[in-house]
Protein backbone atom coordinates (compact mmCIF):
# COMPACT_ATOMS: atom_id res chain seq x y z
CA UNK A 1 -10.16 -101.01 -22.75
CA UNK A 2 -9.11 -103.58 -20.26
CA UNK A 3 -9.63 -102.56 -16.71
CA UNK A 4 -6.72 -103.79 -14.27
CA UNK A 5 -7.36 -106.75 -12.78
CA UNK A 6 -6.55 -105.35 -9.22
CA UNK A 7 -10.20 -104.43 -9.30
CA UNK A 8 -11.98 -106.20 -6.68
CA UNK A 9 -14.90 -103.21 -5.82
CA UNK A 10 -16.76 -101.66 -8.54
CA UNK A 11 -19.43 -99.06 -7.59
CA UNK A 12 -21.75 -97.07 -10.00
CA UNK A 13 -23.41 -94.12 -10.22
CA UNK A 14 -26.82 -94.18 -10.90
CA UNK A 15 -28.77 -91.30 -12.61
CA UNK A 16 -27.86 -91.65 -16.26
CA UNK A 17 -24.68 -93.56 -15.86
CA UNK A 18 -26.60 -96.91 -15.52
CA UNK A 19 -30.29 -95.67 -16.91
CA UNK A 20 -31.38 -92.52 -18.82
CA UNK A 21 -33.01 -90.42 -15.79
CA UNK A 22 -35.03 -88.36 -18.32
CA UNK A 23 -37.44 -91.36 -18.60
CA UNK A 24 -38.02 -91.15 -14.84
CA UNK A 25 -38.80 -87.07 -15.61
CA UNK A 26 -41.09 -87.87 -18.36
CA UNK A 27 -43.11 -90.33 -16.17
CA UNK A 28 -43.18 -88.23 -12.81
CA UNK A 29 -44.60 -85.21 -15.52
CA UNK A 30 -46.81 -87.71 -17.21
CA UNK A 31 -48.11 -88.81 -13.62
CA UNK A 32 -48.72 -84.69 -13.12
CA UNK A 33 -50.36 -84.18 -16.50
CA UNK A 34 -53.11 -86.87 -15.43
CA UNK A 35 -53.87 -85.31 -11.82
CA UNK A 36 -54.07 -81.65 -13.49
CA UNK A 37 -56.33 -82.76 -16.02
CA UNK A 38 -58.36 -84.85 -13.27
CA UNK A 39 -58.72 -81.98 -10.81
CA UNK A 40 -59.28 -79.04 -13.47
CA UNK A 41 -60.96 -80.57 -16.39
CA UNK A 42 -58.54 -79.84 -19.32
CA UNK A 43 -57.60 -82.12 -21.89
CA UNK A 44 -54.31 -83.48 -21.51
CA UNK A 45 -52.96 -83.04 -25.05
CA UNK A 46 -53.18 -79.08 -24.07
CA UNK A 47 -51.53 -79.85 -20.84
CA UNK A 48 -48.95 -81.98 -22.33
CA UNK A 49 -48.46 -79.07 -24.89
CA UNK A 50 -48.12 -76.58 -22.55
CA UNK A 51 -45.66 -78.50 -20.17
CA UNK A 52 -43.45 -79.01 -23.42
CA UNK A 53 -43.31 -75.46 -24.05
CA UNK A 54 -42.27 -75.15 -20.02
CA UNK A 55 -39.95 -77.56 -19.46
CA UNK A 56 -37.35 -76.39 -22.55
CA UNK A 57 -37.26 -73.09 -21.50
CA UNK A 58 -37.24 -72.97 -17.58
CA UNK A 59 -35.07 -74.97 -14.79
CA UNK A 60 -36.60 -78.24 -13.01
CA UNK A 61 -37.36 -76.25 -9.77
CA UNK A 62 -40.06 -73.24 -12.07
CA UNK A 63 -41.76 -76.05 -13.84
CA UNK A 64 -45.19 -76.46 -12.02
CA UNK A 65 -45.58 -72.53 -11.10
CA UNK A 66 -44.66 -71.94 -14.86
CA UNK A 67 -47.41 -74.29 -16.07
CA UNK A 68 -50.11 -73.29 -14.18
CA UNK A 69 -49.48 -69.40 -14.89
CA UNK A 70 -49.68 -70.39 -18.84
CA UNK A 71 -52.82 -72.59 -17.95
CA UNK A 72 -53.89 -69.08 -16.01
CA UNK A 73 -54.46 -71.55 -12.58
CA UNK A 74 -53.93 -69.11 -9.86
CA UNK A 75 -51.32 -71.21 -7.75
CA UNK A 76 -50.53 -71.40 -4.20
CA UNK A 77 -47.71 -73.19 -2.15
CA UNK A 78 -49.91 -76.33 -1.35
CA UNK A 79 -51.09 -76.79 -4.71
CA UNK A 80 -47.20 -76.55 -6.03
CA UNK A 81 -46.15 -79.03 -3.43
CA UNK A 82 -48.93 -81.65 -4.65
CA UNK A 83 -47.62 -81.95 -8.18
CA UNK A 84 -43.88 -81.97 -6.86
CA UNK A 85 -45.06 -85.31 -4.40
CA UNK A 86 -46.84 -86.77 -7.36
CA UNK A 87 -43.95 -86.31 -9.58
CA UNK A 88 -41.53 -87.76 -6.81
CA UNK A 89 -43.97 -90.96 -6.13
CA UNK A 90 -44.54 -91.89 -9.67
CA UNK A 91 -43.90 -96.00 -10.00
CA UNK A 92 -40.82 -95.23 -12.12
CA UNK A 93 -41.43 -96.92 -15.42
CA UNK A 94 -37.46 -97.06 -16.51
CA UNK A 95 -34.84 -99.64 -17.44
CA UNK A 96 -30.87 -99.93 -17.08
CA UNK A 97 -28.66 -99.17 -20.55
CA UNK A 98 -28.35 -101.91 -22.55
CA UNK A 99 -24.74 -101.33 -21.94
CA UNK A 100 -24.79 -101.07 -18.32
CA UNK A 101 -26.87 -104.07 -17.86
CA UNK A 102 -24.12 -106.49 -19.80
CA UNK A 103 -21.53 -105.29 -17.53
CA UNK A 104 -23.20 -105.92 -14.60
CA UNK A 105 -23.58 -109.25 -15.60
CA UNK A 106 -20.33 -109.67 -16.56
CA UNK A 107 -19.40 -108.65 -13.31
CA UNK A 108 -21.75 -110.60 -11.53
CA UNK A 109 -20.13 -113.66 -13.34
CA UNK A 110 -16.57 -112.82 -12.15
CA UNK A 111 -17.84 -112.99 -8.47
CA UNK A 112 -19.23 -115.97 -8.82
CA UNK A 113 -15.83 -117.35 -10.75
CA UNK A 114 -13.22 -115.56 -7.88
CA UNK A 115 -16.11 -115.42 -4.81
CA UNK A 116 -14.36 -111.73 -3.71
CA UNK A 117 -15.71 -109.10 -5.81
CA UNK A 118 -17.73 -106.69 -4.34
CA UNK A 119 -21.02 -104.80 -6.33
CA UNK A 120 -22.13 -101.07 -5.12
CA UNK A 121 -24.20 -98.42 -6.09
CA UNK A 122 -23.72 -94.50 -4.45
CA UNK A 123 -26.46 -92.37 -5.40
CA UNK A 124 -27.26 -88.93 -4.22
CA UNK A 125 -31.15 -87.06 -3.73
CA UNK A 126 -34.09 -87.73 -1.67
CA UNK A 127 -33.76 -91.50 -0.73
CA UNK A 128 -37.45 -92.47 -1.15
CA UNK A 129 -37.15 -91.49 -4.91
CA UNK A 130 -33.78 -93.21 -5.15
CA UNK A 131 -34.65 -96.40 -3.63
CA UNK A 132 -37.80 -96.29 -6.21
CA UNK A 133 -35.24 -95.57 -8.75
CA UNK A 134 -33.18 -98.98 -7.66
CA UNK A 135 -36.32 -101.34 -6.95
CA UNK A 136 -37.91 -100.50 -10.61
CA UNK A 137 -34.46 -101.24 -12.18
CA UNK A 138 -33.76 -104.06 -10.19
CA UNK A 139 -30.78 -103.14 -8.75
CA UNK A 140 -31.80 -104.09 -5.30
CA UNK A 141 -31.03 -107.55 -5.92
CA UNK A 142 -27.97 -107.08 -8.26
CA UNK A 143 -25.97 -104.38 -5.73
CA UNK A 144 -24.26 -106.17 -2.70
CA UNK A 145 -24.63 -102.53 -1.67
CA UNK A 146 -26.38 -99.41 -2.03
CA UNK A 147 -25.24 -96.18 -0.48
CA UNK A 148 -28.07 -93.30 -0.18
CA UNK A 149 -26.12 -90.55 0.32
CA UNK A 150 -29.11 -88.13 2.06
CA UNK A 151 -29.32 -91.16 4.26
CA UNK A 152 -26.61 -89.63 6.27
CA UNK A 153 -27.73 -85.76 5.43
CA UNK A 154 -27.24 -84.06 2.17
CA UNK A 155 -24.20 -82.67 3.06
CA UNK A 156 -22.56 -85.93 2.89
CA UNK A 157 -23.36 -86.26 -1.50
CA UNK A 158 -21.04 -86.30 -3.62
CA UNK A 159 -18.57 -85.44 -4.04
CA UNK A 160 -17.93 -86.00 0.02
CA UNK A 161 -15.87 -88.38 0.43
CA UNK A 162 -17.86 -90.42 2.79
CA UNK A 163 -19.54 -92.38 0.43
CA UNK A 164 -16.45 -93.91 -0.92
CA UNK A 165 -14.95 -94.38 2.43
CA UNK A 166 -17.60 -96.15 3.97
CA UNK A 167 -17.54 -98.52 0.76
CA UNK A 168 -13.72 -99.14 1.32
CA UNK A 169 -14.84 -100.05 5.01
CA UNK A 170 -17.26 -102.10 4.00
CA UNK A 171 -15.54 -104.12 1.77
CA UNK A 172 -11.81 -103.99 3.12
CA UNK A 173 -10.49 -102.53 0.09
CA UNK A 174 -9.19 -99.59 -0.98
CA UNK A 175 -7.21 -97.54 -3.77
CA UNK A 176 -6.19 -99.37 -6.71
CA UNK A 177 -8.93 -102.33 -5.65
CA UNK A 178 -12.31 -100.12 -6.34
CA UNK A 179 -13.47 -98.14 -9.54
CA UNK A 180 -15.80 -95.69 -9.80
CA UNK A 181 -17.75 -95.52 -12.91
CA UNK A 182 -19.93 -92.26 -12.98
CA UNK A 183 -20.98 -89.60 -15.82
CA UNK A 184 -20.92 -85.93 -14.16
CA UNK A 185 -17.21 -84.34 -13.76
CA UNK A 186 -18.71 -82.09 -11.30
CA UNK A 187 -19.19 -84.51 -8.56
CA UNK A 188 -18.48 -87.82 -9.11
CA UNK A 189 -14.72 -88.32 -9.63
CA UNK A 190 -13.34 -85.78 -7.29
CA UNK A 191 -13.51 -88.23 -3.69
CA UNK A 192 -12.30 -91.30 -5.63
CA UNK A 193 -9.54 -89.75 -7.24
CA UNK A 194 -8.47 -88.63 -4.62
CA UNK A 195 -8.59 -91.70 -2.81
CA UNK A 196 -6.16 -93.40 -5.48
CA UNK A 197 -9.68 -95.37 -7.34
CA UNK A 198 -9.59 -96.00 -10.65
CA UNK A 199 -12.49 -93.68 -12.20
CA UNK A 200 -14.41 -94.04 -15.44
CA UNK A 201 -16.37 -91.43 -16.99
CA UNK A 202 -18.96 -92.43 -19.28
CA UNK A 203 -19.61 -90.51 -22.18
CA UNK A 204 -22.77 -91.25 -23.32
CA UNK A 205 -24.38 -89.90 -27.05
CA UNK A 206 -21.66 -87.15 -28.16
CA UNK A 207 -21.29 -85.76 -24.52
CA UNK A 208 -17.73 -83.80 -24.45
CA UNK A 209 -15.56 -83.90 -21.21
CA UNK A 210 -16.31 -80.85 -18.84
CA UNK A 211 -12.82 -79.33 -18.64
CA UNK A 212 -13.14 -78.23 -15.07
CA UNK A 213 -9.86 -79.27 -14.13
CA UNK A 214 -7.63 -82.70 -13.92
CA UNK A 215 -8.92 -83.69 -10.42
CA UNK A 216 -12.39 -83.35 -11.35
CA UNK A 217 -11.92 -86.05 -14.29
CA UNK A 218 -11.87 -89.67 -14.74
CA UNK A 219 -8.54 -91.28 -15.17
CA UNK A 220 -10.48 -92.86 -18.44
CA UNK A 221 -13.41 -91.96 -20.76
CA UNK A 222 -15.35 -93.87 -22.34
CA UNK A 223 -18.66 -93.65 -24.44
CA UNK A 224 -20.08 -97.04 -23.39
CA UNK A 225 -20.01 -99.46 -21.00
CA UNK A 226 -18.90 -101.95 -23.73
CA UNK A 227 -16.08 -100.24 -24.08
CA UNK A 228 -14.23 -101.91 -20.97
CA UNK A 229 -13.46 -105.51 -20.42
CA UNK A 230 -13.37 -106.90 -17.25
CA UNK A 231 -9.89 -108.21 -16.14
């Protein structure tokens, strides 16, 4: 698919939209395996084990109290909040989709052809983690922006519009000039739609659209990044 050539700002997402954020889960839990089986003595293939059994059956946020009530660790507040801050400072050992990395190059190459094309990143979550998130990819020196949403407050992530706004401030642009690539109907497309962007939703490994209504969607799907060609 040929994206217009009115495009002057692209912006991505970043949680699996330009890497697969369960590798950043599977490290933070690895990182908590270690310490748990450090500080209580247990081997980690039983840890490991028992996580596994926790973490396909219960949401993120019942993980650690799960695990140590099946290791039969009596748990307390301070011991919960220990694995959640070594899960959150884990050196993120991840890299960007094959996919996404060729486009940013490609788009990297047009700027340096036309000289006004503009690179950005919105992200939402606890900014520490994010910025982690963007130094182990490397994005930090590929984005001509990044926008950390909890920066401003938490209230202000998507799908506030003030992300997108302060990107059309930043770069002078606006509407038909900026696309929004992102993979979660729920949040992402609803500000820049709305806005008049261009939106892409990417699709990744079978995923089916959300249905959750038409201002909620992408104006286009796609299932990879190489997919689109750069106008």
């Amino acid at each position: 698919m040929l994206l217009p050539r009115t495009i002057r700002t692209y912006v991505f997402d970043l949680d699996n939209t330009l890497y697969d954020e369960s590798l950043f889960v599977q490290g933070g839990t690895s990182s908590v395996i270690n310490w748990t089986a450090g500080k209580f003595f247990i081997k980690e293939d039983i840890l490991r084990a028992a996580m596994d059994s926790i973490m396909c059956c219960y949401p993120r946020g019942e993980w650690y109290q799960r695990f140590l009530e099946k290791l039969k660790i009596q748990y307390t507040e301070d011991l919960i909040d220990k694995m959640v801050d070594i899960y959150r400072k884990h050196t993120p050992n991840i890299n960007l989709f094959p996919d996404a990395k060729k486009i940013l190059i490609k788009i990297k190459k047009q700027k340096a052809m036309k000289g006004n094309i503009f690179l950005a990143l919105i992200t939402d979550g606890l900014v520490f983690v994010q910025k982690s998130k963007v130094n182990a990819l490397g994005l930090n020196k590929v984005m001509d922006e990044c926008v950390f949403t909890w920066a401003k407050g938490p209230e202000y992530q998507k799908p506030h519009a003030w992300s997108f706004e302060f990107i059309e401030k930043k770069t002078n642009t606006s509407g038909e000039e900026c696309c929004y690539f992102g993979n979660d109907e729920r949040k992402d497309f609803l500000a820049p739609n709305r806005l008049g962007w261009k939106t892409v939703g990417i699709l990744r490994e079978d995923k089916k659209p959300l249905n959750i209504g038409r201002e909620y969607e992408p104006l286009w799907y796609v299932s990879s990044f190489d997919d689109l060609v750069i106008g």
